[in-house]
PDB file of N, CA and C in Angstrom:
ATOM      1  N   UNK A   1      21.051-233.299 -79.995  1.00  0.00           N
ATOM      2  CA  UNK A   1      21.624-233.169 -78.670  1.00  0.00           C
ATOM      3  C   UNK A   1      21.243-231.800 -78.109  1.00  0.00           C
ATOM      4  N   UNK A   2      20.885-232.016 -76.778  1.00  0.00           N
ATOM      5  CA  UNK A   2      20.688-230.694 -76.395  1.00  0.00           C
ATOM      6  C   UNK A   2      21.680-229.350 -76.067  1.00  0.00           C
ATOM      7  N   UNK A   3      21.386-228.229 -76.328  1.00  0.00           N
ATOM      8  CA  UNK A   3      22.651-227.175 -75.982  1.00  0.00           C
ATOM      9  C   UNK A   3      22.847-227.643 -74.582  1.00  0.00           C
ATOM     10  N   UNK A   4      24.780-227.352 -74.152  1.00  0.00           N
ATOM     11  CA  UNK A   4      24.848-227.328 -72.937  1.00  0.00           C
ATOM     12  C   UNK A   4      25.231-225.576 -72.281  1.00  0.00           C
ATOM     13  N   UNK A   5      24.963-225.382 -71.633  1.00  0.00           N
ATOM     14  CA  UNK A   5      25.234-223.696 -71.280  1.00  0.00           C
ATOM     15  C   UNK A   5      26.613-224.010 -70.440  1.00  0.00           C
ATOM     16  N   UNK A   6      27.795-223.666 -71.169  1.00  0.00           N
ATOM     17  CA  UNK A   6      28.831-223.669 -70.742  1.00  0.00           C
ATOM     18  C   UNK A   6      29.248-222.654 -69.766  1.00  0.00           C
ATOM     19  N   UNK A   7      28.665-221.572 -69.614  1.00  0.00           N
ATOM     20  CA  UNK A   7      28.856-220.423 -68.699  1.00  0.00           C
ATOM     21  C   UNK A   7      28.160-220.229 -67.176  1.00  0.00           C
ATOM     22  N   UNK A   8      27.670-221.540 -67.175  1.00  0.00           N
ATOM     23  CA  UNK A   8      26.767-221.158 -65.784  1.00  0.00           C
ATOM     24  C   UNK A   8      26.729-222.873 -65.485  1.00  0.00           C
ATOM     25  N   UNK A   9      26.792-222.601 -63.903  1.00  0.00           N
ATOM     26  CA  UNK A   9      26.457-224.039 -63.130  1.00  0.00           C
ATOM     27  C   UNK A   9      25.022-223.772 -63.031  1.00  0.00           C
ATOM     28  N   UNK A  10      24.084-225.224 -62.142  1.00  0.00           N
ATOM     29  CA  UNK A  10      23.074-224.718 -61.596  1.00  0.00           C
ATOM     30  C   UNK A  10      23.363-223.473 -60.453  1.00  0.00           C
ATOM     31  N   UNK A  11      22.309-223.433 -60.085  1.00  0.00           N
ATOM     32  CA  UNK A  11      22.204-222.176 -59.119  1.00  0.00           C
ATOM     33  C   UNK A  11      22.431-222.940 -57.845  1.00  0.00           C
ATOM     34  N   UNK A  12      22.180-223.606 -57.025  1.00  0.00           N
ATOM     35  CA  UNK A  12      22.740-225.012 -56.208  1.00  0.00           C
ATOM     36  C   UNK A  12      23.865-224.824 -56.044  1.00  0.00           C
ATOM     37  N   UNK A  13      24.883-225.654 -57.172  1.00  0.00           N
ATOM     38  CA  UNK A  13      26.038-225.832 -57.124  1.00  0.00           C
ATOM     39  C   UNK A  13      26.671-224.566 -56.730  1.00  0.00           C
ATOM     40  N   UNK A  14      26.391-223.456 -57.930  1.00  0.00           N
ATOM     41  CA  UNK A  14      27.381-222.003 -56.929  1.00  0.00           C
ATOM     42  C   UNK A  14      27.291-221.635 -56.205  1.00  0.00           C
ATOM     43  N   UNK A  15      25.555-221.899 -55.448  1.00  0.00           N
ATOM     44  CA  UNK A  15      25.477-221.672 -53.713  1.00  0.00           C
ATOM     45  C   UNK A  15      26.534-222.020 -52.972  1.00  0.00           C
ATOM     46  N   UNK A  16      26.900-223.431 -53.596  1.00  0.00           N
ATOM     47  CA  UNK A  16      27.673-224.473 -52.676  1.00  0.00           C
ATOM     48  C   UNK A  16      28.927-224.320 -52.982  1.00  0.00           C
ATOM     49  N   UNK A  17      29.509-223.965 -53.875  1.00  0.00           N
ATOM     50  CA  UNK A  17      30.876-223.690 -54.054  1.00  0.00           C
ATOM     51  C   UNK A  17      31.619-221.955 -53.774  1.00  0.00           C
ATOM     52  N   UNK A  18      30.516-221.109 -53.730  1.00  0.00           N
ATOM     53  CA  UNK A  18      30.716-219.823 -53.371  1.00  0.00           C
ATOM     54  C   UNK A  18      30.768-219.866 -51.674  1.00  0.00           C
ATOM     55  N   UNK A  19      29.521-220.543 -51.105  1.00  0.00           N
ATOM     56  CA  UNK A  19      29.615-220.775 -49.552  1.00  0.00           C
ATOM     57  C   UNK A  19      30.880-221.541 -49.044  1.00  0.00           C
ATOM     58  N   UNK A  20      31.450-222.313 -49.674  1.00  0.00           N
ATOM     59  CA  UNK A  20      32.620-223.477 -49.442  1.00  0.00           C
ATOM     60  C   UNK A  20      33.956-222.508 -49.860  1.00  0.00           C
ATOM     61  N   UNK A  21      33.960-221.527 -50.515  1.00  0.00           N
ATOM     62  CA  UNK A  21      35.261-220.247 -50.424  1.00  0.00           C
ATOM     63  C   UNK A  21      34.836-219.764 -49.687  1.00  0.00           C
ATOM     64  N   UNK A  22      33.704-219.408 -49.601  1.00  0.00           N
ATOM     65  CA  UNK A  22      33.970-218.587 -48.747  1.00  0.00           C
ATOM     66  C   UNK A  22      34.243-219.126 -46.962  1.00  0.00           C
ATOM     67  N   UNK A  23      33.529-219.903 -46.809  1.00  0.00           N
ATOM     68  CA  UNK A  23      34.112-220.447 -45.122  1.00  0.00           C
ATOM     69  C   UNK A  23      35.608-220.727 -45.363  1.00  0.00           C
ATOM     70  N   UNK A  24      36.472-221.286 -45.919  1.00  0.00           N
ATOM     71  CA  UNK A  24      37.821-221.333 -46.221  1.00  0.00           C
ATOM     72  C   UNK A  24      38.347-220.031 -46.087  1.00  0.00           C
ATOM     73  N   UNK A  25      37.833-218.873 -46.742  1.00  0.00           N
ATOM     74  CA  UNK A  25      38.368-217.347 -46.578  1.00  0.00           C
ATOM     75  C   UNK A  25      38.533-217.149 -45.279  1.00  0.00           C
ATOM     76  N   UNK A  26      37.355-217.003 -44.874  1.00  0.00           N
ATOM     77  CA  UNK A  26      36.681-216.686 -43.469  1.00  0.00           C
ATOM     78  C   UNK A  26      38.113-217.597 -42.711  1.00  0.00           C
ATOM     79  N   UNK A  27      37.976-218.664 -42.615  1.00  0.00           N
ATOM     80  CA  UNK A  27      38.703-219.768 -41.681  1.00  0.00           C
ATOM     81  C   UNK A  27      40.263-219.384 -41.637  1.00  0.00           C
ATOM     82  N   UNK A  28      40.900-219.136 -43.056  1.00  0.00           N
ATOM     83  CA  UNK A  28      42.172-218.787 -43.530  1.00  0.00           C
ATOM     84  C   UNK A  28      42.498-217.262 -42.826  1.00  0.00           C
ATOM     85  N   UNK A  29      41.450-216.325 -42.538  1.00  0.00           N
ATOM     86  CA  UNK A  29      41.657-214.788 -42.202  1.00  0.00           C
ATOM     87  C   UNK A  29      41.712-214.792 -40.923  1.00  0.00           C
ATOM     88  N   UNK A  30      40.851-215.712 -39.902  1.00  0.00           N
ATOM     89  CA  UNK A  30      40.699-215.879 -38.474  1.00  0.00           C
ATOM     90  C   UNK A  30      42.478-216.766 -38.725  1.00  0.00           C
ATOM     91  N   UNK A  31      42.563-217.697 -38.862  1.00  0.00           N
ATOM     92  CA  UNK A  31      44.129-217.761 -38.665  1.00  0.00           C
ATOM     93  C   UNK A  31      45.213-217.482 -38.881  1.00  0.00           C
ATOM     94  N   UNK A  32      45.169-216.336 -39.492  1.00  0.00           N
ATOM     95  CA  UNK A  32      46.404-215.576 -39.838  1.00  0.00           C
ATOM     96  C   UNK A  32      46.079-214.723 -38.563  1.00  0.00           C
ATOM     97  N   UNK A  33      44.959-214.188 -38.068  1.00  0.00           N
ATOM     98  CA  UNK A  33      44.825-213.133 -36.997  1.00  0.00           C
ATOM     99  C   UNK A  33      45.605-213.739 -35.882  1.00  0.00           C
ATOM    100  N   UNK A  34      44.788-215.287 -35.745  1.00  0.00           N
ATOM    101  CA  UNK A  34      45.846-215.811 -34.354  1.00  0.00           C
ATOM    102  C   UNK A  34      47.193-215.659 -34.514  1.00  0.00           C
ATOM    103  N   UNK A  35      48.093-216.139 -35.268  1.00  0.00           N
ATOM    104  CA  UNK A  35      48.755-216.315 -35.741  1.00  0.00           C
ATOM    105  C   UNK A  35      49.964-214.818 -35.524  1.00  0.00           C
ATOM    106  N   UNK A  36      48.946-213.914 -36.299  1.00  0.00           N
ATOM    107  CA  UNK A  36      49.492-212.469 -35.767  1.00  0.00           C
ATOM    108  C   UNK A  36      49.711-212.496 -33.763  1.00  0.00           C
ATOM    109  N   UNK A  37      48.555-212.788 -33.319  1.00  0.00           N
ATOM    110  CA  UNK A  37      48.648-212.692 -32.369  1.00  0.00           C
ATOM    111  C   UNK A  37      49.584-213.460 -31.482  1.00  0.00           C
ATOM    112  N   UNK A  38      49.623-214.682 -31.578  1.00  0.00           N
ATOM    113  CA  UNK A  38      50.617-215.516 -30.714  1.00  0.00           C
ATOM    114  C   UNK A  38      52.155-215.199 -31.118  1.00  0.00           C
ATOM    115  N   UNK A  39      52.498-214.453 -32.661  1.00  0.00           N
ATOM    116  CA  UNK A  39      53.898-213.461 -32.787  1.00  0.00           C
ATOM    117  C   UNK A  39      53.868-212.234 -32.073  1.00  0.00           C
ATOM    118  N   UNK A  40      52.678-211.288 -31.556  1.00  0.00           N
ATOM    119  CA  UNK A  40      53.011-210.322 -31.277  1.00  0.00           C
ATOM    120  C   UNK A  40      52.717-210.808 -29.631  1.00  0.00           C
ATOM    121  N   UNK A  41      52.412-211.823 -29.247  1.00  0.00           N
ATOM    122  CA  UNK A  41      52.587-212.099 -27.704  1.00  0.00           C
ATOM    123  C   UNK A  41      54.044-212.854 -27.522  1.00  0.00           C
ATOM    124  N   UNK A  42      55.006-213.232 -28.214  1.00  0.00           N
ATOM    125  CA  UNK A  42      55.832-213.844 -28.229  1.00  0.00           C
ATOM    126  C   UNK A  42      56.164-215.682 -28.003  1.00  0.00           C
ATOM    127  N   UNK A  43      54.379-216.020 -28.638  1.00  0.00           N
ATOM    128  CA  UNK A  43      54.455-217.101 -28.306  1.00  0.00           C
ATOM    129  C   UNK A  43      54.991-217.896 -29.401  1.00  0.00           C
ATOM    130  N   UNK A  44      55.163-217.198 -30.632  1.00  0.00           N
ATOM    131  CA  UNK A  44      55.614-217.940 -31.608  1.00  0.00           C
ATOM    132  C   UNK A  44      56.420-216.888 -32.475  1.00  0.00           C
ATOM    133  N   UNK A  45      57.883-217.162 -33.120  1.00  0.00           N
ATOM    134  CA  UNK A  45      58.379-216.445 -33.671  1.00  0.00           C
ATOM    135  C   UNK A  45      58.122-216.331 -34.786  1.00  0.00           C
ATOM    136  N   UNK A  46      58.789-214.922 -35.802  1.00  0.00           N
ATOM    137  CA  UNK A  46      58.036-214.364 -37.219  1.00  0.00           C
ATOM    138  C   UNK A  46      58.356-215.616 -37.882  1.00  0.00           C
ATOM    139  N   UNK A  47      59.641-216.314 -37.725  1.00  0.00           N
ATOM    140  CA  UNK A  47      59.763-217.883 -38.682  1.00  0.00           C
ATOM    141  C   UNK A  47      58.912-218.685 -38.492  1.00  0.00           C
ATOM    142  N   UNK A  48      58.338-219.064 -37.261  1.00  0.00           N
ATOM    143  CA  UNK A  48      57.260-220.150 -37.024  1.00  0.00           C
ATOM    144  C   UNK A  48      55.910-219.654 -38.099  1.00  0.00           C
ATOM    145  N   UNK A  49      55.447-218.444 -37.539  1.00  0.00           N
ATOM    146  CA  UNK A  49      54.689-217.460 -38.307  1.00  0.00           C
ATOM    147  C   UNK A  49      54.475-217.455 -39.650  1.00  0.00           C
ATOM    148  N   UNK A  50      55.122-217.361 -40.245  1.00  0.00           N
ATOM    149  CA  UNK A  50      55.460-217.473 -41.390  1.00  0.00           C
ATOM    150  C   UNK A  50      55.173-218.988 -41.818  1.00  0.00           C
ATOM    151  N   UNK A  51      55.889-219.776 -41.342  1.00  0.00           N
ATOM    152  CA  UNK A  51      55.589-221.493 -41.987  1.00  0.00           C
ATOM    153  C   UNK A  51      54.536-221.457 -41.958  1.00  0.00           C
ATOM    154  N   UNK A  52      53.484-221.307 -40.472  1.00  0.00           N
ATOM    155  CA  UNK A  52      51.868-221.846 -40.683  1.00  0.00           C
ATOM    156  C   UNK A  52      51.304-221.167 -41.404  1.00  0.00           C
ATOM    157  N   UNK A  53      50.929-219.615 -41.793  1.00  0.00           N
ATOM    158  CA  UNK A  53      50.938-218.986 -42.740  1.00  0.00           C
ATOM    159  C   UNK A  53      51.036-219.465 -43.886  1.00  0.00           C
ATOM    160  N   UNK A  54      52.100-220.117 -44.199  1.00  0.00           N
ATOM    161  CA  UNK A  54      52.487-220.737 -45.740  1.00  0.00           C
ATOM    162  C   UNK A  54      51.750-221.845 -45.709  1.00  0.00           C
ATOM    163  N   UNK A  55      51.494-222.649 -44.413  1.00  0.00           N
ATOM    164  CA  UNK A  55      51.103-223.960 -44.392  1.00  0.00           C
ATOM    165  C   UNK A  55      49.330-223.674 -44.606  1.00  0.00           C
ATOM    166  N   UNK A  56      48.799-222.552 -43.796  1.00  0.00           N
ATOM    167  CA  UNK A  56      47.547-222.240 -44.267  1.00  0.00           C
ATOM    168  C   UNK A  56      47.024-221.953 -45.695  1.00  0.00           C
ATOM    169  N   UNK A  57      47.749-221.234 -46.698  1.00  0.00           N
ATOM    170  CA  UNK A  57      47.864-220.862 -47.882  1.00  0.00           C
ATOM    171  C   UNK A  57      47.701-222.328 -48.816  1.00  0.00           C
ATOM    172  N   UNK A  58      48.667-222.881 -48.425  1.00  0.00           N
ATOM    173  CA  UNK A  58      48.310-224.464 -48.850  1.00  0.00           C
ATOM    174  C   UNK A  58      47.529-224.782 -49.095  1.00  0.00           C
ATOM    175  N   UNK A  59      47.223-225.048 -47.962  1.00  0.00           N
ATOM    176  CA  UNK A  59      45.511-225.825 -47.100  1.00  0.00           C
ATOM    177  C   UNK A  59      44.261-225.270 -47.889  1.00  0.00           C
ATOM    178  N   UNK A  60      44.557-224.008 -47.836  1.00  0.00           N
ATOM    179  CA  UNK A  60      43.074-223.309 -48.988  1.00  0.00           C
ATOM    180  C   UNK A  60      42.833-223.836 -50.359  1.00  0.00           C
ATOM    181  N   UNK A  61      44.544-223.383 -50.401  1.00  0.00           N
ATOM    182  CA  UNK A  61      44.770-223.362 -52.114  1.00  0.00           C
ATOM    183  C   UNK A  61      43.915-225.186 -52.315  1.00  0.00           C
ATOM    184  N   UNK A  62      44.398-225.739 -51.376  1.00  0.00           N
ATOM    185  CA  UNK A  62      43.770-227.457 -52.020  1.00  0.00           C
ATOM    186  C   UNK A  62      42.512-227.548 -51.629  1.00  0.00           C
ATOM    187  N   UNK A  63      42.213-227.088 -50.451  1.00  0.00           N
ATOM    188  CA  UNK A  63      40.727-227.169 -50.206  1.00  0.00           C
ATOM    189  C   UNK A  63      39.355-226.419 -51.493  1.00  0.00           C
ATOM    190  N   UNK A  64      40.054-225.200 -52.203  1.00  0.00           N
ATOM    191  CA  UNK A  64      39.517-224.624 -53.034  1.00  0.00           C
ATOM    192  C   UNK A  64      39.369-225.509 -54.535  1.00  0.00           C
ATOM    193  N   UNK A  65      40.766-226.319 -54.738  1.00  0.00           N
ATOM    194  CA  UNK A  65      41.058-227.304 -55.879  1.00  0.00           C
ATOM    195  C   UNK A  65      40.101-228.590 -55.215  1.00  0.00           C
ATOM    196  N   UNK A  66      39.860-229.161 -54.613  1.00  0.00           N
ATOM    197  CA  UNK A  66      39.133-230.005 -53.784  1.00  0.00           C
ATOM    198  C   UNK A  66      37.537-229.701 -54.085  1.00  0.00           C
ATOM    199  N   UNK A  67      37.219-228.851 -54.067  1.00  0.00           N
ATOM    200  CA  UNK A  67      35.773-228.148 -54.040  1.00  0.00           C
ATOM    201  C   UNK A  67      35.537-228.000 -55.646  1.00  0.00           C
ATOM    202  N   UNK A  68      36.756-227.270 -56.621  1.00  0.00           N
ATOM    203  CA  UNK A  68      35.855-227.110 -57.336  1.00  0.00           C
ATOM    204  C   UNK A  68      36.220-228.436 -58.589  1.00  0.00           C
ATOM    205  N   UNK A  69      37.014-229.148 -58.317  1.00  0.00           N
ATOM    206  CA  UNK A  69      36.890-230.865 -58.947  1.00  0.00           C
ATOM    207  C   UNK A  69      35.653-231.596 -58.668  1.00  0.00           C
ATOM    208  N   UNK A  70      34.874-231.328 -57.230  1.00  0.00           N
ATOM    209  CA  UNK A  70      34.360-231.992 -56.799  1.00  0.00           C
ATOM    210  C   UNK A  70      32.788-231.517 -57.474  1.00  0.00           C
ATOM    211  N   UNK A  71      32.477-229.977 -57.649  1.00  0.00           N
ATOM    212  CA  UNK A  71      31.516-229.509 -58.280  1.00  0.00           C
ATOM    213  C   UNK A  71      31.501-230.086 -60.260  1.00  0.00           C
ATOM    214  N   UNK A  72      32.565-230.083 -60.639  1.00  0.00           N
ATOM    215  CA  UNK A  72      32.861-230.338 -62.072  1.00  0.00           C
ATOM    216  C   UNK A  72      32.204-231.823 -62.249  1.00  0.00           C
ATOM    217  N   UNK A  73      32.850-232.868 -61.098  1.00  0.00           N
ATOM    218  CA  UNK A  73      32.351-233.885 -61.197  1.00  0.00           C
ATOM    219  C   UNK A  73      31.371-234.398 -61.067  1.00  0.00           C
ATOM    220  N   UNK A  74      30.671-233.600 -60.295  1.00  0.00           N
ATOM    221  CA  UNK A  74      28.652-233.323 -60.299  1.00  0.00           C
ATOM    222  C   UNK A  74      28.270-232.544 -61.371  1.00  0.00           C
ATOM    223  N   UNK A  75      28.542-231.852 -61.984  1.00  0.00           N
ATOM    224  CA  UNK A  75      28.393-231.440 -63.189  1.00  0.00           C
ATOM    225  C   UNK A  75      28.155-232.514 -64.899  1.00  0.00           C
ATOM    226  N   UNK A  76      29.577-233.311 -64.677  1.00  0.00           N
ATOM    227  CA  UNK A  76      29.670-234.388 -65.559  1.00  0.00           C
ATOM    228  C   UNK A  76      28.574-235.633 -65.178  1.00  0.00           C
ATOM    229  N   UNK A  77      28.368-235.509 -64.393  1.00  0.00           N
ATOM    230  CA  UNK A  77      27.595-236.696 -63.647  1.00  0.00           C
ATOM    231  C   UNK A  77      25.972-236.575 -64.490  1.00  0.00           C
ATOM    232  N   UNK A  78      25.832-235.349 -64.572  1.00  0.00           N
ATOM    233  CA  UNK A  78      24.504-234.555 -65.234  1.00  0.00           C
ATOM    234  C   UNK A  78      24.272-234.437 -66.618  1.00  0.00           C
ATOM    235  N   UNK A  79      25.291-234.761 -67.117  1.00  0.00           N
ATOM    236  CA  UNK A  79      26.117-235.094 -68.777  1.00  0.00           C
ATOM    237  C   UNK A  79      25.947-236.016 -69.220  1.00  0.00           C
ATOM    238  N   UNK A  80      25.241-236.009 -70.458  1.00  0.00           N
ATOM    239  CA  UNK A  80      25.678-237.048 -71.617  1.00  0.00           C
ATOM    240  C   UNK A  80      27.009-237.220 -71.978  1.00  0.00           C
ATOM    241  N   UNK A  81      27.461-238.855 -72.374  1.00  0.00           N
ATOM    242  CA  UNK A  81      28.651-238.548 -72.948  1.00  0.00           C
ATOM    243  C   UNK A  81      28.470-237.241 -73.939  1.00  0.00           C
ATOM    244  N   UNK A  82      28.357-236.866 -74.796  1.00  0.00           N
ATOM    245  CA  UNK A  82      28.124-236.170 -75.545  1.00  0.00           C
ATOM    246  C   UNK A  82      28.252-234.752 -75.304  1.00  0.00           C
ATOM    247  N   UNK A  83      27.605-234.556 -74.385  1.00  0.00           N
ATOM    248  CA  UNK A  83      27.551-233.188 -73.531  1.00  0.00           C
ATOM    249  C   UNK A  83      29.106-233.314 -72.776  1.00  0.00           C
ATOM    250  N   UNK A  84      29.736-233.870 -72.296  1.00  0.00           N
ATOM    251  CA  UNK A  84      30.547-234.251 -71.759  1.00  0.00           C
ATOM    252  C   UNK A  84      32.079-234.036 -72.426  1.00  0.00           C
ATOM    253  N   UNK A  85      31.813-234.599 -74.301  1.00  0.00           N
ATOM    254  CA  UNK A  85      32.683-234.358 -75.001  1.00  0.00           C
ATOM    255  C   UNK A  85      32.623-233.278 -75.413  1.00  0.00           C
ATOM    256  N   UNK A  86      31.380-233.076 -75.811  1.00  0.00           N
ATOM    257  CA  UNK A  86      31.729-231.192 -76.293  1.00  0.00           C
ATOM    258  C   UNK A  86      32.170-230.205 -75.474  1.00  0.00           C
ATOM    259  N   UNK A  87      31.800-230.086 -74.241  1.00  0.00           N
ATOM    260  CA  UNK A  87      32.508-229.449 -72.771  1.00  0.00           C
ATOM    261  C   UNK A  87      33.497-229.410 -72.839  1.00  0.00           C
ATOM    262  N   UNK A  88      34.190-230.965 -73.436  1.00  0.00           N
ATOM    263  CA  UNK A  88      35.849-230.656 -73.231  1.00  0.00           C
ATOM    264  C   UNK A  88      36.918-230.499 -73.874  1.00  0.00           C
ATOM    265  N   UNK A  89      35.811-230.437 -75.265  1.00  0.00           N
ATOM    266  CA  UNK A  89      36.325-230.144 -76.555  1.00  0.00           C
ATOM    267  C   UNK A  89      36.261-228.009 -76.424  1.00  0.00           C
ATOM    268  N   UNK A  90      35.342-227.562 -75.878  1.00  0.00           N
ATOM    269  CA  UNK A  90      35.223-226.304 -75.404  1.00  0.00           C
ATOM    270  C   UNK A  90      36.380-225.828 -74.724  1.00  0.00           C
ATOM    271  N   UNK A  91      36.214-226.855 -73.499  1.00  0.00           N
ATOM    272  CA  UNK A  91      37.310-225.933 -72.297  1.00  0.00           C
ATOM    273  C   UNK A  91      38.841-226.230 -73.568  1.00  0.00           C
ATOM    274  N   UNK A  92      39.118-227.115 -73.781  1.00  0.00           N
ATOM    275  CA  UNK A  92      40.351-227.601 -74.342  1.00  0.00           C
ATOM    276  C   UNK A  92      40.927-226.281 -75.592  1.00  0.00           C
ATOM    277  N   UNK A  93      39.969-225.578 -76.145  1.00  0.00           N
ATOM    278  CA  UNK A  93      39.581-224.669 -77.516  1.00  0.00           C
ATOM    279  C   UNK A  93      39.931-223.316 -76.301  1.00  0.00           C
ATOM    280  N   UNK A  94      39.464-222.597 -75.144  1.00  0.00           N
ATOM    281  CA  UNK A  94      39.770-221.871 -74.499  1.00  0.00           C
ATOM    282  C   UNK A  94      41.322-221.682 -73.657  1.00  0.00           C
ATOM    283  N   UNK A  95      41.834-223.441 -74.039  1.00  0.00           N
ATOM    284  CA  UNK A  95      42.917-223.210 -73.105  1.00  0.00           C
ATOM    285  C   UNK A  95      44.234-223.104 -74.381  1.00  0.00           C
ATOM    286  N   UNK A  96      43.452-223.453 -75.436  1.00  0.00           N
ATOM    287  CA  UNK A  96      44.830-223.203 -76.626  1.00  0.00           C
ATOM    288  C   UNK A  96      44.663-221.567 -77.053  1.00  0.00           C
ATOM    289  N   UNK A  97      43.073-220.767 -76.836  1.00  0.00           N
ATOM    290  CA  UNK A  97      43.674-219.641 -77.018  1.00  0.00           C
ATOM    291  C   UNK A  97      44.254-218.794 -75.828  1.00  0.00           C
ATOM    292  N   UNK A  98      44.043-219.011 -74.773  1.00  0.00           N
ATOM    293  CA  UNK A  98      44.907-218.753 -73.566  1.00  0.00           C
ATOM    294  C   UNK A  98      46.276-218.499 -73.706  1.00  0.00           C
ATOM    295  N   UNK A  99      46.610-220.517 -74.131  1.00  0.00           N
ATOM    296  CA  UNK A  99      47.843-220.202 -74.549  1.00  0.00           C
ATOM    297  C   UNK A  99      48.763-219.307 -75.588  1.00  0.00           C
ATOM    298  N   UNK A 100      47.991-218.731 -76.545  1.00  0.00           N
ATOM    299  CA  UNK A 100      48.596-218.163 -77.742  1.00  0.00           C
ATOM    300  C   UNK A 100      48.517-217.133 -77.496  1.00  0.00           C
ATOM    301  N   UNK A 101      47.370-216.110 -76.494  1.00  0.00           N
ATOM    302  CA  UNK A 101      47.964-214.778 -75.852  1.00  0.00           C
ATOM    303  C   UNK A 101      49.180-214.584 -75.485  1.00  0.00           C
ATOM    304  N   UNK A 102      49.741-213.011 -75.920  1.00  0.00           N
ATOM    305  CA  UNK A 102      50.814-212.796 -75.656  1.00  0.00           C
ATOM    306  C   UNK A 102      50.581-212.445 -74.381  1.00  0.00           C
ATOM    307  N   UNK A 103      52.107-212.622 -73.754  1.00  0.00           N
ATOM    308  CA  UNK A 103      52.157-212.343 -72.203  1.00  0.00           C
ATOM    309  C   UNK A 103      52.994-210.698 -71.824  1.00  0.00           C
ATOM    310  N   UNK A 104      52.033-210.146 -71.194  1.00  0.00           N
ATOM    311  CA  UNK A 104      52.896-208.484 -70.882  1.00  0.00           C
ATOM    312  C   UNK A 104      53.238-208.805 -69.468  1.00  0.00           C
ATOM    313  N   UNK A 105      54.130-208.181 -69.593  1.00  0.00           N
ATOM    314  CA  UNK A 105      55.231-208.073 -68.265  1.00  0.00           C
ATOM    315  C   UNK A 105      55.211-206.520 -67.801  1.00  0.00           C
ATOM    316  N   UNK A 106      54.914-206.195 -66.643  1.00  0.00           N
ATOM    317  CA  UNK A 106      55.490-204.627 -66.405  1.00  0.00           C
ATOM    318  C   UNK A 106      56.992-204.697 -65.921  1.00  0.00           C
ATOM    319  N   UNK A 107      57.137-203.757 -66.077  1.00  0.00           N
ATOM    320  CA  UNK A 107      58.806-203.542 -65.891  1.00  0.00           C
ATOM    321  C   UNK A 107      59.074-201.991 -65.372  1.00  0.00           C
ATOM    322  N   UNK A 108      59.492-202.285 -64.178  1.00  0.00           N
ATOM    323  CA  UNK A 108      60.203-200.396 -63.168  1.00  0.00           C
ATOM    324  C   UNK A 108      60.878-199.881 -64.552  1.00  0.00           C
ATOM    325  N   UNK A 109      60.291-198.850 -64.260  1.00  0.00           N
ATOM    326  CA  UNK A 109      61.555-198.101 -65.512  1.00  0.00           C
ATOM    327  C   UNK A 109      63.332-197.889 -64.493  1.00  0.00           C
ATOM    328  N   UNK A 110      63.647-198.290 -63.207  1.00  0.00           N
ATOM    329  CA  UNK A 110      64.980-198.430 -62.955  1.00  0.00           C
ATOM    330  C   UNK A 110      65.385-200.162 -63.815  1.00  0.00           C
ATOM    331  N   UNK A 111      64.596-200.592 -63.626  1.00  0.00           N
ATOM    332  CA  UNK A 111      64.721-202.309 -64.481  1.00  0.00           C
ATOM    333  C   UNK A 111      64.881-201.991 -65.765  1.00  0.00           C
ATOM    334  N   UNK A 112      64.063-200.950 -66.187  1.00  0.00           N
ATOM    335  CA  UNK A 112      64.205-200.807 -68.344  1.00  0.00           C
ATOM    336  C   UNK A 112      65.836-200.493 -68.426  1.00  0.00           C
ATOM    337  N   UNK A 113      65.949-199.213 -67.481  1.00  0.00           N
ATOM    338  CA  UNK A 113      67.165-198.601 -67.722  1.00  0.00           C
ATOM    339  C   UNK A 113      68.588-199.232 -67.148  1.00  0.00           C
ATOM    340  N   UNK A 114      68.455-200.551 -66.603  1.00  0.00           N
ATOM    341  CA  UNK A 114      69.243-201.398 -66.632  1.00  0.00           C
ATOM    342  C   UNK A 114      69.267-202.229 -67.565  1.00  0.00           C
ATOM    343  N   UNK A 115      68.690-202.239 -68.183  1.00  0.00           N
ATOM    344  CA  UNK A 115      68.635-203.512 -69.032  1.00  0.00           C
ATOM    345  C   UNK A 115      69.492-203.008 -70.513  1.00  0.00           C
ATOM    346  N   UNK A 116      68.969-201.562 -70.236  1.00  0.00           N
ATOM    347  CA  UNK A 116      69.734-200.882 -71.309  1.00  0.00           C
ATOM    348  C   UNK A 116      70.959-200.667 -71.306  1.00  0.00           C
ATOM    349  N   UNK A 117      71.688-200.752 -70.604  1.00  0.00           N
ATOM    350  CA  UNK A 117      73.079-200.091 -70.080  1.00  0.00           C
ATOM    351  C   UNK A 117      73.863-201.541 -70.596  1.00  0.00           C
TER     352      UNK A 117
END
């Protein structure tokens, strides 16, 4: 079976998935500007503001999950079963040591010294 290079897409695909954040960035930054703007003209209040804001944040967050399912699945498409299982026998091996990192927390030292009391 041939090696699969787990660390790199084609060069294509990250064209296309780096260009596809990035117009989403771009798109997401121009509407928060309006957004600023129609609150500081009083056409929309900081609560309205705020929702589309949240509602934009959304919209990325899935458009970004959208894009890069959609690259993975052109990816697999390019796959042997084989290639396919070892990939996910890989990612699956990265996400159990993920999980077994310990997790650090920072903490205000006014938070330590409550905690102490």
């Amino acid at each position: 079976m041939a090696g699969v290079d787990f660390d790199s897409m084609s060069d294509l695909a990250r064209k296309v998935f780096l260009a596809g954040v990035g117009a989403v960035a771009t798109g997401a930054e121009k509407s928060q500007e309006v957004v600023a703007d129609l609150i500081e003209k009083g056409e929309l209040t900081v609560e309205q503001g705020k929702a589309v804001n949240e509602e934009l944040k959304r919209k990325v967050s899935q458009a970004t999950e959208d894009t890069t399912d959609s690259l993975l699945r052109a990816k697999f498409k390019t796959m042997t079963p084989e290639e396919r299982a070892e990939w996910v026998a890989k990612a699956q091996k990265i996400a159990e040591d993920l999980e077994a990192e310990p997790v650090e927390v920072e903490v205000d030292d006014a938070e330590a010294e409550g905690a102490k009391e």
